[in-house]
N, C-alpha and C. Protein backbone atom coordinates (compact mmCIF):
# COMPACT_ATOMS: atom_id res chain seq x y z
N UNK A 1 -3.94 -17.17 6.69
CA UNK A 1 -5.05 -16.97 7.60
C UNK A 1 -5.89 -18.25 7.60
N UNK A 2 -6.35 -18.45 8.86
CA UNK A 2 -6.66 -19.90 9.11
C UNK A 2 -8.07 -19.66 8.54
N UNK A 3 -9.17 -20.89 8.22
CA UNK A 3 -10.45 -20.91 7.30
C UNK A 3 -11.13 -20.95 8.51
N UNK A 4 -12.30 -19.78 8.97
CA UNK A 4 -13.00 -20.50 10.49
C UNK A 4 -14.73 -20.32 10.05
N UNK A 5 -15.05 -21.90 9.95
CA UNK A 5 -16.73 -21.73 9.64
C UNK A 5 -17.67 -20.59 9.98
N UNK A 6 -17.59 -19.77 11.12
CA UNK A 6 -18.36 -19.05 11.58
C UNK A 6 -18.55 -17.42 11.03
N UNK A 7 -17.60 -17.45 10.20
CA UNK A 7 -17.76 -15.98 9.50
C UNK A 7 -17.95 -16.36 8.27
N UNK A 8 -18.58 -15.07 7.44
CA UNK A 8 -18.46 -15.24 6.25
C UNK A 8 -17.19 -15.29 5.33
N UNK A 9 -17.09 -16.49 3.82
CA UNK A 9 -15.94 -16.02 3.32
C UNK A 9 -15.60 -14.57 2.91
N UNK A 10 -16.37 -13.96 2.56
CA UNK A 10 -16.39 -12.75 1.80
C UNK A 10 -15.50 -11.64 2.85
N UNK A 11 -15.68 -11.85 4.26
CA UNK A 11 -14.97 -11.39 5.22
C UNK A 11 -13.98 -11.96 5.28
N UNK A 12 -13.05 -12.70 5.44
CA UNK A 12 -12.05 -13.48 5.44
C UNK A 12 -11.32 -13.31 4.41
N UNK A 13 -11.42 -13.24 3.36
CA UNK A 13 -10.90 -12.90 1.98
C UNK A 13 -10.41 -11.51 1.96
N UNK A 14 -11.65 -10.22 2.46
CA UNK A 14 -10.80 -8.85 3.30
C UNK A 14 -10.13 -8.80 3.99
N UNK A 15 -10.15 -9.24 5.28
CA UNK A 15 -9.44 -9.65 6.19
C UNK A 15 -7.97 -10.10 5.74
N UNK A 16 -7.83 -11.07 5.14
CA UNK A 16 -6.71 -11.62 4.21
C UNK A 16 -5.98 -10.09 3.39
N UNK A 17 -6.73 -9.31 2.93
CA UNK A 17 -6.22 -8.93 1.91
C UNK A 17 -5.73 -7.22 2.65
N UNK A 18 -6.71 -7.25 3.69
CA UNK A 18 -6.65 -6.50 4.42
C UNK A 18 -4.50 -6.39 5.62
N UNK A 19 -4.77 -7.48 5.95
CA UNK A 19 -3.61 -8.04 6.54
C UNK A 19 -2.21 -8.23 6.03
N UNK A 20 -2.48 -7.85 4.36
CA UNK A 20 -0.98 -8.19 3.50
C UNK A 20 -0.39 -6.43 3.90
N UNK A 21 -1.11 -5.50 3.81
CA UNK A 21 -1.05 -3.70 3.60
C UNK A 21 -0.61 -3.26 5.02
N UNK A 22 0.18 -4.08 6.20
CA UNK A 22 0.42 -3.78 7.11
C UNK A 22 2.23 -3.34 7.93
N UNK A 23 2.72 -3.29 6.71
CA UNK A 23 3.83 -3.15 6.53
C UNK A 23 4.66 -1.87 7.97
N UNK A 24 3.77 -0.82 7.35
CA UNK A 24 4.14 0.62 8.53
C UNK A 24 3.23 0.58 9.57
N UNK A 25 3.01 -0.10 10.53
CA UNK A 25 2.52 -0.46 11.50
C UNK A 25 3.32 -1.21 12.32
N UNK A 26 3.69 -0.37 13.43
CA UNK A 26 4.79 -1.76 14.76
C UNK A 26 4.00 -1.45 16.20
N UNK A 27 3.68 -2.68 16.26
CA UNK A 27 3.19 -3.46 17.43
C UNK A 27 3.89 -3.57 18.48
N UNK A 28 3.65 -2.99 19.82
CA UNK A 28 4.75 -2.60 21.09
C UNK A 28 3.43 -3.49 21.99
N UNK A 29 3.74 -4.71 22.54
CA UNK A 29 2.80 -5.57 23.58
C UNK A 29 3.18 -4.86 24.92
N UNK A 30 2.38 -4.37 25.56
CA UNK A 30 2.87 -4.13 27.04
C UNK A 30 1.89 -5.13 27.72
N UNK A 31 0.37 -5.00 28.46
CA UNK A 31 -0.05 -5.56 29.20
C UNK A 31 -1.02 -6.50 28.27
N UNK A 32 -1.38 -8.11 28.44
CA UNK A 32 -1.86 -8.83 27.64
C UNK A 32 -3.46 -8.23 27.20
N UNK A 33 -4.06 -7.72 27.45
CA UNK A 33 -5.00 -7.09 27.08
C UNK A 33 -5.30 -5.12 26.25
N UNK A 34 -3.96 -5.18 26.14
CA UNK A 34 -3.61 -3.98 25.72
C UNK A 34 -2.65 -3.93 24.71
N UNK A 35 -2.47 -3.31 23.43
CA UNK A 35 -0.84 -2.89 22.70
C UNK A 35 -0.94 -1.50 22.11
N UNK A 36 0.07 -1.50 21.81
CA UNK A 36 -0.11 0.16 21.29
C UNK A 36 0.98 -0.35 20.06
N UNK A 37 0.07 0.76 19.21
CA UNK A 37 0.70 0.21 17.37
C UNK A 37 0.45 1.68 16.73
N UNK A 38 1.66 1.85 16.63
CA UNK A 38 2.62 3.08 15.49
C UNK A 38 2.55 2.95 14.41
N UNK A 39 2.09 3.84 13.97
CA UNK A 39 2.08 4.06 12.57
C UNK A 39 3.64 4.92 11.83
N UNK A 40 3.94 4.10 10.73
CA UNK A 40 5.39 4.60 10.60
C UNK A 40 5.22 5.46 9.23
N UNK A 41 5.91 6.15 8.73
CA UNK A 41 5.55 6.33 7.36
C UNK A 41 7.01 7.43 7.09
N UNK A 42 7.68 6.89 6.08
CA UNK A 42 9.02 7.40 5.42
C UNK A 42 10.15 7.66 6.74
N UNK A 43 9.91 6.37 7.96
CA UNK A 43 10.71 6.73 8.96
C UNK A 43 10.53 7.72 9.83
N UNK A 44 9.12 8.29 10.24
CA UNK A 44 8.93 9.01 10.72
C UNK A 44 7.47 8.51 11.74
N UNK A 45 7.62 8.66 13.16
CA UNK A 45 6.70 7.93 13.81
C UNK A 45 5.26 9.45 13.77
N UNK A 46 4.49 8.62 12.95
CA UNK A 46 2.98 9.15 12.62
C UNK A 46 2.37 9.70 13.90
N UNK A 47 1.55 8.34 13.96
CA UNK A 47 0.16 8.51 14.92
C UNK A 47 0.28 7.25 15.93
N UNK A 48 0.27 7.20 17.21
CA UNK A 48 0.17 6.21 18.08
C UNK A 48 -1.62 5.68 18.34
N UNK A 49 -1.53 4.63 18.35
CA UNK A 49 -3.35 3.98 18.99
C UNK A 49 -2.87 2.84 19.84
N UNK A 50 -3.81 3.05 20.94
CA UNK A 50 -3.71 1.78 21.55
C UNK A 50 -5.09 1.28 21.46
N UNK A 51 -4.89 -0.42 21.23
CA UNK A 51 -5.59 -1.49 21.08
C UNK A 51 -5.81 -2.32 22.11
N UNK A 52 -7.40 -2.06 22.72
CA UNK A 52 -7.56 -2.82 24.20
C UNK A 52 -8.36 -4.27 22.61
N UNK A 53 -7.97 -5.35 23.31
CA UNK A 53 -8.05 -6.53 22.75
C UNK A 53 -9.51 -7.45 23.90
N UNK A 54 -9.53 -6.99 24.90
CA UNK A 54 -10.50 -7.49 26.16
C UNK A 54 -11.76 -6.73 25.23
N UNK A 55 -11.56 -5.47 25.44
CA UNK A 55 -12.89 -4.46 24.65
C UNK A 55 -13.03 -4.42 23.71
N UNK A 56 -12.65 -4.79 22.84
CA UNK A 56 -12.62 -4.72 21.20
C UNK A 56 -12.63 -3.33 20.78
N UNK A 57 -11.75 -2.53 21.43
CA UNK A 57 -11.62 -1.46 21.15
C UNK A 57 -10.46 -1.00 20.81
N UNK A 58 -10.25 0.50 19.75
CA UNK A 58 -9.01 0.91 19.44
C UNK A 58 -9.30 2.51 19.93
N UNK A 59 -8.71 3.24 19.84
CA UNK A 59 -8.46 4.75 20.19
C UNK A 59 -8.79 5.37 18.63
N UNK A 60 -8.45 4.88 17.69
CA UNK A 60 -9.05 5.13 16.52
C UNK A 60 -10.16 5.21 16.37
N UNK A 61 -11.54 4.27 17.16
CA UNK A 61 -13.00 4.72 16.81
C UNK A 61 -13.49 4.03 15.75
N UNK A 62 -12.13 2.84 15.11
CA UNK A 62 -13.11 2.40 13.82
C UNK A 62 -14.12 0.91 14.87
N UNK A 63 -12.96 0.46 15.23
CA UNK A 63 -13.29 -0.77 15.83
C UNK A 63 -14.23 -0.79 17.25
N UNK A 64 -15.25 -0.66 17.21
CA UNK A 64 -15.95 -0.16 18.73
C UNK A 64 -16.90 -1.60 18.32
N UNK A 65 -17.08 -2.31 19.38
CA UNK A 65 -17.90 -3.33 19.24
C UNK A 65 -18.93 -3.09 20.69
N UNK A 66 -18.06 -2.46 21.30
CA UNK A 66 -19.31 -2.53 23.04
C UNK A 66 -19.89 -1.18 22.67
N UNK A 67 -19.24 0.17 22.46
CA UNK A 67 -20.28 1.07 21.95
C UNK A 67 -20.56 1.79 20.37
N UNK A 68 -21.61 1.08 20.44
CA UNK A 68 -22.24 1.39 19.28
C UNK A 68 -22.47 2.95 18.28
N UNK A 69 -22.26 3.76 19.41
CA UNK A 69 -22.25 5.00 18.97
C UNK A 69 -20.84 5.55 18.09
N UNK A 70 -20.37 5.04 18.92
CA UNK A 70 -18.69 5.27 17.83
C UNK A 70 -18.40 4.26 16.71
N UNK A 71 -18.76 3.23 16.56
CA UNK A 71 -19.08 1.97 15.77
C UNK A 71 -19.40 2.04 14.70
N UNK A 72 -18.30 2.21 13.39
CA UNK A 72 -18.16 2.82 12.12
C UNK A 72 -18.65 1.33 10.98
N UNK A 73 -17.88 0.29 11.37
CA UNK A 73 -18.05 -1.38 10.40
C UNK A 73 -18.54 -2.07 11.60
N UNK A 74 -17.67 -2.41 12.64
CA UNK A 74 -17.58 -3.65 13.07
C UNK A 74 -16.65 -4.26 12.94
N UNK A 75 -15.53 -4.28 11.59
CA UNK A 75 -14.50 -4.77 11.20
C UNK A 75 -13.78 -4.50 11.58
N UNK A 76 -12.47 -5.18 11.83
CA UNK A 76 -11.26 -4.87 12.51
C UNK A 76 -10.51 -3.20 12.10
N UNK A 77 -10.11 -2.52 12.80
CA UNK A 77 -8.90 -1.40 12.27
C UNK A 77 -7.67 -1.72 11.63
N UNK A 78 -6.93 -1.27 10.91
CA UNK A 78 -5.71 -1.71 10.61
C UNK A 78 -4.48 -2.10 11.69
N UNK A 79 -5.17 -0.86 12.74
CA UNK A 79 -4.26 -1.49 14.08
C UNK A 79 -4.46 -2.63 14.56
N UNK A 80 -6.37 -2.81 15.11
CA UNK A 80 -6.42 -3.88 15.64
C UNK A 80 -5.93 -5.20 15.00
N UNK A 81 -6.38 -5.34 13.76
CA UNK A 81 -5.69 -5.93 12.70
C UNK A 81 -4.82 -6.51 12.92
N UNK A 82 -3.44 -5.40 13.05
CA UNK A 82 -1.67 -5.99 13.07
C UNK A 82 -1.49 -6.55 14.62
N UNK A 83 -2.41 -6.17 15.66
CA UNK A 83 -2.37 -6.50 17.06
C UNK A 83 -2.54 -7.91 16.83
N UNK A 84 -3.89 -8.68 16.35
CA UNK A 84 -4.32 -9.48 16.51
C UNK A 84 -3.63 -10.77 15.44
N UNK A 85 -3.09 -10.09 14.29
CA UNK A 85 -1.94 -10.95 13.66
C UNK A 85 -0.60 -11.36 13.77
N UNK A 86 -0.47 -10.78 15.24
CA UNK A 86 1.14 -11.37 16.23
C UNK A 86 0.62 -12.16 16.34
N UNK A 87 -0.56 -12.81 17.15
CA UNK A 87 -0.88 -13.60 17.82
C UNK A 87 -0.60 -14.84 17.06
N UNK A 88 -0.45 -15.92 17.85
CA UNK A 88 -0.46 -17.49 16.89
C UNK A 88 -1.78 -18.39 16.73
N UNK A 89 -2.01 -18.39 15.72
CA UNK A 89 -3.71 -18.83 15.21
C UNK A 89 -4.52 -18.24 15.95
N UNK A 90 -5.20 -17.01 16.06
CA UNK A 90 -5.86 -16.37 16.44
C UNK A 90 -7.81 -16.86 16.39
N UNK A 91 -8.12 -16.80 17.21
CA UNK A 91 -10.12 -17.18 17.03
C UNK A 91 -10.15 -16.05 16.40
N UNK A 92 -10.93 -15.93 15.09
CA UNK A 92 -11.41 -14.26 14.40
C UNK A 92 -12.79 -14.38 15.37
N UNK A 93 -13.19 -15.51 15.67
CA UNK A 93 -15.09 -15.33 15.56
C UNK A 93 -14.65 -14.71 17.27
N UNK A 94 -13.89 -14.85 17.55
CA UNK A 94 -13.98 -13.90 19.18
C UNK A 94 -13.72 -11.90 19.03
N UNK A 95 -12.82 -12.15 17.59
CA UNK A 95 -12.90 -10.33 18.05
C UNK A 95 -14.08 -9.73 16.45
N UNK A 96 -14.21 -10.26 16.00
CA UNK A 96 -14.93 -10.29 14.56
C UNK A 96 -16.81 -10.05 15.43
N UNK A 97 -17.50 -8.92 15.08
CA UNK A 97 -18.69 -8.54 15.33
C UNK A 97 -19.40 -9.61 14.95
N UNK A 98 -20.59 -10.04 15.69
CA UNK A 98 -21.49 -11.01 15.23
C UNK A 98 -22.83 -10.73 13.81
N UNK A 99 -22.38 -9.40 12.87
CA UNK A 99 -23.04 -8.89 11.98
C UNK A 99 -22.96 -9.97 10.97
N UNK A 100 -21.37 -10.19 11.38
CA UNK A 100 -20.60 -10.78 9.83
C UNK A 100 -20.54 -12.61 10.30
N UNK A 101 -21.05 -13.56 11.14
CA UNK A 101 -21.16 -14.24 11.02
C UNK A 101 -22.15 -15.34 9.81
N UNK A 102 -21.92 -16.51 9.67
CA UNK A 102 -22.53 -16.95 8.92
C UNK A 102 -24.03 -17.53 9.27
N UNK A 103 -24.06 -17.93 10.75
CA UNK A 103 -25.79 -17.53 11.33
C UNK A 103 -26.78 -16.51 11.01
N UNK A 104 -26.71 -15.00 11.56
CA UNK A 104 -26.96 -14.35 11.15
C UNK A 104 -27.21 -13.73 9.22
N UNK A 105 -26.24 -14.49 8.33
CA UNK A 105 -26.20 -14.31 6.98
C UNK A 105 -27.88 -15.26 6.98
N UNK A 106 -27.53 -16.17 7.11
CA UNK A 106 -28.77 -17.34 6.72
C UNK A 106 -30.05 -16.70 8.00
N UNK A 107 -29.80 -16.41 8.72
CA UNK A 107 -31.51 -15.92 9.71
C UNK A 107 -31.73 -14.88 8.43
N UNK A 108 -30.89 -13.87 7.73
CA UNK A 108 -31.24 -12.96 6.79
C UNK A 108 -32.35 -13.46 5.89
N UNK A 109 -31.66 -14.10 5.25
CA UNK A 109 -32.55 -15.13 4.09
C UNK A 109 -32.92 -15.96 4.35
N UNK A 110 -33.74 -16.31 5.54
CA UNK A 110 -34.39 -17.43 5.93
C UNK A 110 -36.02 -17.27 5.15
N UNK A 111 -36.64 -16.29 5.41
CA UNK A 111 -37.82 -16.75 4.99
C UNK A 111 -37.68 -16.30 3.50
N UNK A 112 -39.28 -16.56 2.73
CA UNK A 112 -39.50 -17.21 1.46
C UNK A 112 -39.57 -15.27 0.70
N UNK A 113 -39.08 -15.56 -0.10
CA UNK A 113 -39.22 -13.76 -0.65
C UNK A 113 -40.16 -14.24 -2.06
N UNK A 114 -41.08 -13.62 -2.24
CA UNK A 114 -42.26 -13.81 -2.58
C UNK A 114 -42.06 -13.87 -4.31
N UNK A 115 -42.21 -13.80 -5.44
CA UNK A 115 -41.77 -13.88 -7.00
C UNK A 115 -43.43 -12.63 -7.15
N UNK A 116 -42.82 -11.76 -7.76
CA UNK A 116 -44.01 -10.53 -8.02
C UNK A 116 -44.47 -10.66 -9.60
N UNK A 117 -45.81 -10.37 -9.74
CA UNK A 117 -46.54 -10.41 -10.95
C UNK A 117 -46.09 -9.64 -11.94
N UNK A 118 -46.56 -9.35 -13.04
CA UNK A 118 -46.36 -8.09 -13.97
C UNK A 118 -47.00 -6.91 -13.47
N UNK A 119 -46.38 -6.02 -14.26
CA UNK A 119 -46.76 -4.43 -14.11
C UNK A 119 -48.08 -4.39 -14.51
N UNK A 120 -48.62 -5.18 -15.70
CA UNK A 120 -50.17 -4.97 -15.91
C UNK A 120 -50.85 -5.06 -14.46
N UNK A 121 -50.64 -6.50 -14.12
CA UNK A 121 -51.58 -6.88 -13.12
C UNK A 121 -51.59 -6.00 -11.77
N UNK A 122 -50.74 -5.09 -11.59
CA UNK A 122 -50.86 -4.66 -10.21
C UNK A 122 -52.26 -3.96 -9.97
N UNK A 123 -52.52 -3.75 -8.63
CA UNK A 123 -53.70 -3.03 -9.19
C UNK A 123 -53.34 -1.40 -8.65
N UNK A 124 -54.78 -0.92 -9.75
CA UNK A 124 -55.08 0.05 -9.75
C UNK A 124 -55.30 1.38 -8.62
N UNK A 125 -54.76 2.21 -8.36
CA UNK A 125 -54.90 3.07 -7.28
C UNK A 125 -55.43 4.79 -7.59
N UNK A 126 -56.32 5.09 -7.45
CA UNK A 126 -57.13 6.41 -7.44
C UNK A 126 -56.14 7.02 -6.84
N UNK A 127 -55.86 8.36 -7.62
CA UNK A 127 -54.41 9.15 -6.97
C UNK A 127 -55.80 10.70 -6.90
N UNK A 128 -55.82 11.65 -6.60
CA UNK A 128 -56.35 12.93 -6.22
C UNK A 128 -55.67 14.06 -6.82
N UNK A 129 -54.54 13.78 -7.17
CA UNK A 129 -54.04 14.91 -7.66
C UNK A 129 -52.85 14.32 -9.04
N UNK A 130 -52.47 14.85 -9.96
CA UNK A 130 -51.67 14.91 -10.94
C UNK A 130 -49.83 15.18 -10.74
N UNK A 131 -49.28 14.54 -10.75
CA UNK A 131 -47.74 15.10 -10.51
C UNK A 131 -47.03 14.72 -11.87
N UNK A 132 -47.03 16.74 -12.30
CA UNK A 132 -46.44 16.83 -13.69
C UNK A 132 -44.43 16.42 -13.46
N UNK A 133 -44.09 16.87 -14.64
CA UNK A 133 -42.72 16.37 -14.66
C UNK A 133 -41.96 17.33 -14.64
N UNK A 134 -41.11 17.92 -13.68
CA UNK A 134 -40.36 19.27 -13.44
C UNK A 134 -40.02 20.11 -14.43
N UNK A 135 -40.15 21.50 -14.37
CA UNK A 135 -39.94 22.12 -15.86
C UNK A 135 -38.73 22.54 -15.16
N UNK A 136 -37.95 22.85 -16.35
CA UNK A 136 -36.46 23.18 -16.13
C UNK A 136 -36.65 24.87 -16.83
N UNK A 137 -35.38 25.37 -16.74
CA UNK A 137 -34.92 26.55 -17.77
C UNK A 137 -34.55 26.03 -19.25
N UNK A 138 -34.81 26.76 -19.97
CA UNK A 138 -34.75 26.52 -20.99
C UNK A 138 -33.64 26.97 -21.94
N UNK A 139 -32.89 26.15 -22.40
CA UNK A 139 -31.11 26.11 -22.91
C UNK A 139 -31.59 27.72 -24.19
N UNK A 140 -30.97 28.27 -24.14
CA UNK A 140 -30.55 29.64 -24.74
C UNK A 140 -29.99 28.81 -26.31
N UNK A 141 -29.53 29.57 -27.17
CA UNK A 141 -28.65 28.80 -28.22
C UNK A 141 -27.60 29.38 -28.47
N UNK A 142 -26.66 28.15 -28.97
CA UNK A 142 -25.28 28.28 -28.93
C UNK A 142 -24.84 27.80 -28.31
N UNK A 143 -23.38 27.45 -28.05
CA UNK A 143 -22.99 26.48 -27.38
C UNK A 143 -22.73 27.13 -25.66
N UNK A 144 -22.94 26.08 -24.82
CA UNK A 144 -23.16 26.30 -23.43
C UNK A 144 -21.62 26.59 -22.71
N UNK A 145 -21.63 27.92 -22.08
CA UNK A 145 -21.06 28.32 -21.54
C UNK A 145 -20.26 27.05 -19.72
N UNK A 146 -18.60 26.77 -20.06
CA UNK A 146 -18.64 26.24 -18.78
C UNK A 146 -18.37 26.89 -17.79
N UNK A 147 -18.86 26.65 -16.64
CA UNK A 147 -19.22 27.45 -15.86
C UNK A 147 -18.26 26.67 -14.32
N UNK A 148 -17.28 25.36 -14.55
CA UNK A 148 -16.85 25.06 -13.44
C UNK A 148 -15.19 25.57 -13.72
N UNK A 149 -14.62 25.64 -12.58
CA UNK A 149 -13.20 25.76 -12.87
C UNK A 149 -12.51 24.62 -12.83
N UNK A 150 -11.20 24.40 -14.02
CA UNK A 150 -10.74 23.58 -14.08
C UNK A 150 -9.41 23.58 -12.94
N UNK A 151 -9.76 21.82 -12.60
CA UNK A 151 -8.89 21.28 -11.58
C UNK A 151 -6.84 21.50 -12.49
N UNK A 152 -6.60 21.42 -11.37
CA UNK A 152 -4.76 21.65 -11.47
C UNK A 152 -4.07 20.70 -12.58
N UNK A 153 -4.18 19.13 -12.38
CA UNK A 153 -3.97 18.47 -13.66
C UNK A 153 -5.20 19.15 -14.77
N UNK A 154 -5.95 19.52 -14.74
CA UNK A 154 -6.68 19.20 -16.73
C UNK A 154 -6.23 20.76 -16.90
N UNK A 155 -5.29 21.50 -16.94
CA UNK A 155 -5.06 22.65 -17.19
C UNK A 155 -3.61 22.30 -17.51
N UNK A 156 -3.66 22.77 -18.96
CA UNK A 156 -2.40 22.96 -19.94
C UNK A 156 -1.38 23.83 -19.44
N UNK A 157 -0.07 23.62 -19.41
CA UNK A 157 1.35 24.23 -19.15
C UNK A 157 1.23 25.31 -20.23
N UNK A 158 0.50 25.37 -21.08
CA UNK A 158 0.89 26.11 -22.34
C UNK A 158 0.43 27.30 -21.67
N UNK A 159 1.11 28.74 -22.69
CA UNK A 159 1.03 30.07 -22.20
C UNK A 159 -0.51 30.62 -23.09
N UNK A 160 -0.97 31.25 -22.92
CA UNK A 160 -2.30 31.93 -23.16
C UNK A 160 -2.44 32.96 -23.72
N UNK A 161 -1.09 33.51 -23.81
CA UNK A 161 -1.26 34.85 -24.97
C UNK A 161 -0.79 34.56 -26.10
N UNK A 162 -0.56 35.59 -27.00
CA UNK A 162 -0.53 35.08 -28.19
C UNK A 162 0.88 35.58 -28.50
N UNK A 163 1.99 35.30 -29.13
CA UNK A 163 3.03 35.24 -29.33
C UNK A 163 3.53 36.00 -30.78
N UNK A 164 4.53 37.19 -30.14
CA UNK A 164 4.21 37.98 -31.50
C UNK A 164 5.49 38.21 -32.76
N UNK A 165 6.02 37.58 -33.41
CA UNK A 165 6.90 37.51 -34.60
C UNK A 165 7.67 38.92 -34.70
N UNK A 166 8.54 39.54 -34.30
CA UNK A 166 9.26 40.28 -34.42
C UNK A 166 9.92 40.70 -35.85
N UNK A 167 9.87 39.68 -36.55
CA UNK A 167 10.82 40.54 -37.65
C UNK A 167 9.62 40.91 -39.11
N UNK A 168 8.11 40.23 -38.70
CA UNK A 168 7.12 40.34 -39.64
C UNK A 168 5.76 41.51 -38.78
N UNK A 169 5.82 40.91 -37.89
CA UNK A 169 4.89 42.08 -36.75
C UNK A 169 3.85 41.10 -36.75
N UNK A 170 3.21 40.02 -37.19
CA UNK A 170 1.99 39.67 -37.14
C UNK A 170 1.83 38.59 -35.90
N UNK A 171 1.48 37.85 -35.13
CA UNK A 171 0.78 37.50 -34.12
C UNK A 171 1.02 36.43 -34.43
N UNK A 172 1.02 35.15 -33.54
CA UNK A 172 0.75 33.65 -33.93
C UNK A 172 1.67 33.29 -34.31
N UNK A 173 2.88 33.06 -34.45
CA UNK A 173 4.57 32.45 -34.95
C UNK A 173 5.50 33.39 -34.69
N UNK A 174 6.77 32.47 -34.35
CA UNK A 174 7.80 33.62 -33.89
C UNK A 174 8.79 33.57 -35.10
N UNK A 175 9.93 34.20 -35.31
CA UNK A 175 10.59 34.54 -36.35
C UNK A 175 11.08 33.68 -37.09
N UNK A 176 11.50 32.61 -36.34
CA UNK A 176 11.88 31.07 -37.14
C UNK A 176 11.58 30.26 -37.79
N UNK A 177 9.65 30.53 -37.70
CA UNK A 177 8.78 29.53 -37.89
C UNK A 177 8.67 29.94 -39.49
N UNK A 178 7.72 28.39 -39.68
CA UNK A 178 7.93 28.60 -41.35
C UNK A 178 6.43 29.47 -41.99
N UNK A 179 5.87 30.01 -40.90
CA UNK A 179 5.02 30.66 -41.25
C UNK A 179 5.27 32.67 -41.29
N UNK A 180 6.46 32.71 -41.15
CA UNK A 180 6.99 33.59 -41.10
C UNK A 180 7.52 33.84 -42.88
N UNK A 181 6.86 34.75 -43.06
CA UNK A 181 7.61 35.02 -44.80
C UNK A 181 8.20 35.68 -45.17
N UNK A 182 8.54 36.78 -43.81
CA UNK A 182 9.83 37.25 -44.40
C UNK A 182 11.38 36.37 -44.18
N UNK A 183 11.11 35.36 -42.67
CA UNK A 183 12.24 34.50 -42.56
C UNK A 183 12.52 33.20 -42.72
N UNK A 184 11.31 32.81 -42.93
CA UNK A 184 10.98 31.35 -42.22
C UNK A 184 10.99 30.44 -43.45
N UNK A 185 11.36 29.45 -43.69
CA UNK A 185 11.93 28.57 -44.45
C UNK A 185 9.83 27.58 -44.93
N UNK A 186 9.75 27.81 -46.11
CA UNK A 186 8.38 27.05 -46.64
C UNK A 186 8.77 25.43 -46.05
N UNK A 187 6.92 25.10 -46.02
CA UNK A 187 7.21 23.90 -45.45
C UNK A 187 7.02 22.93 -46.49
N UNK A 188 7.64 21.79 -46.69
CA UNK A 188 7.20 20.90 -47.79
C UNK A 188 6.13 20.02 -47.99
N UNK A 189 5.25 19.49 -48.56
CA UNK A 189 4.39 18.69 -48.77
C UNK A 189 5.16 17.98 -49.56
């Protein structure tokens, strides 16, 4: 990707990194101000968008530069993206929003941002009323009940009842185990 003064690096470097992840995406050019780009995924044609390149617009809604209301970044879509990376050395600063230029960065921080005193010195302000510090409920004792359900991975394969030894009758080991004393073989230390 070519280096173009007028944007920021920090954009360009996305852009870049943005542009490697474009793999399942194919680009069909019909009229020079128009393409339409497929999304592919395990050989199977996804989702179609077409990319007007005149409007800086996609059918997706990320990339809206003329209306603002649909106008999510400013930044390219992944479609517009792969549209605009057929092209051979492409101007970014023509389809790239004027947010992310490097003019606008510096009008940002143009004027002087002021260095503030200490906390002593501020001054003083007469308040009318008191604002205490939220009282909560008050923790019960013992240990706190959880109260969320656990998600699909953090929940153990293991079974939940208790497993009952047949040839001793008692609960907790099955007949083989060495905790079994009428069958079960002592364990060594």
């Amino acid at each position: 990707m070519a280096l173009t003064p007028g944007i920021l690096l920090a954009i360009i470097y996305q852009l870049s990194a943005a542009s490697k992840g474009l793999g399942n995406l194919k680009v069909t050019k019909g009229h020079p101000d128009q393409s339409e780009v497929t999304e592919i995924y395990k050989d199977e044609e996804v989702r179609r968008h077409v990319v007007y390149v005149r409007e800086k617009a996609c059918t997706c809604r990320e990339w809206q530069v003329t209306c603002r209301e649909w106008q999510v970044t400013g930044k390219f879509c992944p479609h517009a993206l792969a549209v605009i990376t057929t092209t051979r050395q492409p101007n970014w600063e023509n389809f790239m929003d004027g947010y992310y230029s490097v003019e606008r960065f510096r009008a940002a921080y143009q004027g002087i941002v002021t260095n503030i005193t200490d906390r002593n010195q501020w001054p003083q302000v007469e308040k009318d009323f008191h604002l205490h510090p939220p009282v909560g409920k008050k923790r019960g004792p013992g240990r706190q009940k959880k109260l969320r359900i656990k998600g699909a991975a953090e929940r153990s394969g293991k079974a939940t009842r208790q497993v009952k030894c047949p040839g001793c009758g008692e609960s907790g080991h099955r007949q083989g185990s060495w905790r079994c004393h009428l069958t079960g073989t002592k364990k060594r230390y």
